[in-house]
N, C-alpha and C. Protein backbone atom coordinates (compact mmCIF):
# COMPACT_ATOMS: atom_id res chain seq x y z
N UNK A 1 0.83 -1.20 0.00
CA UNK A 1 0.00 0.00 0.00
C UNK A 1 0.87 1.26 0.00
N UNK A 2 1.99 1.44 0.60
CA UNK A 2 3.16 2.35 0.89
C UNK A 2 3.51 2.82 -0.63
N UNK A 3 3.55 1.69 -1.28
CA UNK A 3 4.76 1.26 -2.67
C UNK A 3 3.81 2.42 -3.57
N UNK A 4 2.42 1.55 -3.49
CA UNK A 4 1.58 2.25 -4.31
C UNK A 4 1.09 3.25 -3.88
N UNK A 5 0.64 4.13 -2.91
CA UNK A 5 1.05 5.77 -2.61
C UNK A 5 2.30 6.65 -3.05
N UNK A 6 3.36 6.04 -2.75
CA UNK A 6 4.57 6.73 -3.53
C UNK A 6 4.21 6.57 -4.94
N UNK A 7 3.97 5.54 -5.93
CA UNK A 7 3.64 5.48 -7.05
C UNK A 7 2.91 6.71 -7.64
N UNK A 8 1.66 7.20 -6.58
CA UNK A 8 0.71 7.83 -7.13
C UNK A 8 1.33 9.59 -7.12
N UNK A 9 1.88 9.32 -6.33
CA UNK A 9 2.66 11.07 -5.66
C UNK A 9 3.92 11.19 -6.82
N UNK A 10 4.15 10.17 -7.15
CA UNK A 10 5.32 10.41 -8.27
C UNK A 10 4.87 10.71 -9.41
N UNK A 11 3.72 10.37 -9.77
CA UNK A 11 2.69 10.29 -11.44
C UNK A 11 2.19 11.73 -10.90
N UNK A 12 2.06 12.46 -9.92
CA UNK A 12 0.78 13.55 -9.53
C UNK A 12 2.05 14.60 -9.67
N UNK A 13 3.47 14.16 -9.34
CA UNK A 13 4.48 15.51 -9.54
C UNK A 13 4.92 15.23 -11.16
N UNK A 14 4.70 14.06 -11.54
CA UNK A 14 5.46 14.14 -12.96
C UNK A 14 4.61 14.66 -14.30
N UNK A 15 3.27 14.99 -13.36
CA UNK A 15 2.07 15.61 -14.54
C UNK A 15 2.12 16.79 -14.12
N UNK A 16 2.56 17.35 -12.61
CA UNK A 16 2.34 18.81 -12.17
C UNK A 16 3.39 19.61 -12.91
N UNK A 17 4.72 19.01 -13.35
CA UNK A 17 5.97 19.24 -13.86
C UNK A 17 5.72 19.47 -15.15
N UNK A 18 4.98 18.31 -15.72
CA UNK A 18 4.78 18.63 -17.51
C UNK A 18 3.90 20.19 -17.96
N UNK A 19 2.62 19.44 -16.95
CA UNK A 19 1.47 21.32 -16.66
C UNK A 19 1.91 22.22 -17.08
N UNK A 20 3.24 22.37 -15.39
CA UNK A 20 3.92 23.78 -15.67
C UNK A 20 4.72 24.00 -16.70
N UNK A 21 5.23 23.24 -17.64
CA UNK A 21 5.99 23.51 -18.55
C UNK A 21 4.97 23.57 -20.01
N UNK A 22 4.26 22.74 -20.05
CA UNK A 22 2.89 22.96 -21.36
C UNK A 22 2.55 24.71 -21.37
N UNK A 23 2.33 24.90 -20.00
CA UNK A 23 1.87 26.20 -19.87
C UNK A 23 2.79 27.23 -20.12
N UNK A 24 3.87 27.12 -20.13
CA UNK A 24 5.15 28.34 -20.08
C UNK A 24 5.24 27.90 -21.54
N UNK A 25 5.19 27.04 -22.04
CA UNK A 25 5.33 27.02 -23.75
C UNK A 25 4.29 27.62 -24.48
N UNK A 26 3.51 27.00 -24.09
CA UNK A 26 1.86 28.15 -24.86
C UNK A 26 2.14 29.70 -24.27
N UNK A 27 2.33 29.63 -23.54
CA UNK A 27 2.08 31.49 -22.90
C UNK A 27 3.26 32.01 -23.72
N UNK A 28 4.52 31.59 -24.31
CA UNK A 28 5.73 32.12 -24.30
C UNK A 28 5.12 31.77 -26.29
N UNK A 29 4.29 30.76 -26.38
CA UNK A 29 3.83 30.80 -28.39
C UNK A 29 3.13 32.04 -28.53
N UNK A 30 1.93 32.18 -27.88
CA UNK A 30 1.04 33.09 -27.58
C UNK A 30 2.20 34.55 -27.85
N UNK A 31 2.89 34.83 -26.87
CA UNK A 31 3.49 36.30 -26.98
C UNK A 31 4.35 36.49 -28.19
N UNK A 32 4.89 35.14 -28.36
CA UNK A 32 5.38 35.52 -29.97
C UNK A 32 4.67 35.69 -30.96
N UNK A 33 3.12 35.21 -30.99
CA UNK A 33 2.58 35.25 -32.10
C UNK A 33 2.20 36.60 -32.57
N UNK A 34 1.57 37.00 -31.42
CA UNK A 34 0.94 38.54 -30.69
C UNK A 34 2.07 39.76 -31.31
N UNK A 35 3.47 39.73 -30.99
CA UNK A 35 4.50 40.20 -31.38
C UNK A 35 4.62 40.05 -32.95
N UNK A 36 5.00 39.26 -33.54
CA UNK A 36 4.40 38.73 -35.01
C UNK A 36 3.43 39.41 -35.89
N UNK A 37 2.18 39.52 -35.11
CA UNK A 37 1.07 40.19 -35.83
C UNK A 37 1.51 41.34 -35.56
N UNK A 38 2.16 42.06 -34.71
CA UNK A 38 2.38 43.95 -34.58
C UNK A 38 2.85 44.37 -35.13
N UNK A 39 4.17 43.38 -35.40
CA UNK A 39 5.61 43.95 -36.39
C UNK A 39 4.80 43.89 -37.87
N UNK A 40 4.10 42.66 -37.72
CA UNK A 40 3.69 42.40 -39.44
C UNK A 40 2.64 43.90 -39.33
N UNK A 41 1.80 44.08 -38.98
CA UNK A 41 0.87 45.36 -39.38
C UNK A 41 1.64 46.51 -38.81
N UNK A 42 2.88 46.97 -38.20
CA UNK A 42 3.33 48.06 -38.07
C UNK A 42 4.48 48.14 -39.59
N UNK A 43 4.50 46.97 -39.96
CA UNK A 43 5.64 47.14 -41.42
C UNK A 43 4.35 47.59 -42.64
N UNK A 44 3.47 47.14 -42.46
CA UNK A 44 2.32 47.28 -43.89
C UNK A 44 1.77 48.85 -43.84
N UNK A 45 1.65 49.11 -42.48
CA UNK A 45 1.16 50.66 -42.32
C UNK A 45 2.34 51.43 -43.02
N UNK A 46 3.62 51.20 -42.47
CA UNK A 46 4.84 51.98 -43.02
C UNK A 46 5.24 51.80 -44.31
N UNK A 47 4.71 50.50 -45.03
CA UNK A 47 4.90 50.57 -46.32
C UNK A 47 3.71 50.92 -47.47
N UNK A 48 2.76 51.08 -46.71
CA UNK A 48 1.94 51.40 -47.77
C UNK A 48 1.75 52.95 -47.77
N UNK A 49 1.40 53.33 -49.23
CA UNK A 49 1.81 54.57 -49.78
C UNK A 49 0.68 55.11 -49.62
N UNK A 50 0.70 56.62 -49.65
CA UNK A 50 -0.25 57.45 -49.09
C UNK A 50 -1.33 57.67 -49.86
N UNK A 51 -1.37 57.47 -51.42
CA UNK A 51 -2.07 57.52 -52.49
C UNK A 51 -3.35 56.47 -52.38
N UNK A 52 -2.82 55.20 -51.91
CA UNK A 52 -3.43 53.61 -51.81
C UNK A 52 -4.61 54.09 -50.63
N UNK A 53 -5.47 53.88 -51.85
CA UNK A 53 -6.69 53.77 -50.14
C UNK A 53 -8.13 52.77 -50.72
């Protein structure tokens, strides 16, 4: 019963571990994408010509 409590506490930190890292990867895709779209529409504003409407 011991064996299999440690079992379960080891599976409950080795999913709490993945979590936190799933989550710091999406949050850290997320801000690049966000960044991505600004640069891309702050370059199209600056390149498009004043005539173009």
């Amino acid at each position: 019963m011991k064996k299999l409590l440690y079992i379960v506490a080891l599976l409950f930190l080795i999913f709490w571990v993945l979590g936190k890292f799933v989550w710091f990867i999406t949050n850290a895709l997320i801000n690049l994408l966000l960044v991505a779209a600004l640069v891309f529409a702050l370059i199209s504003l600056i390149k498009k010509k004043p005539s173009d409407k």
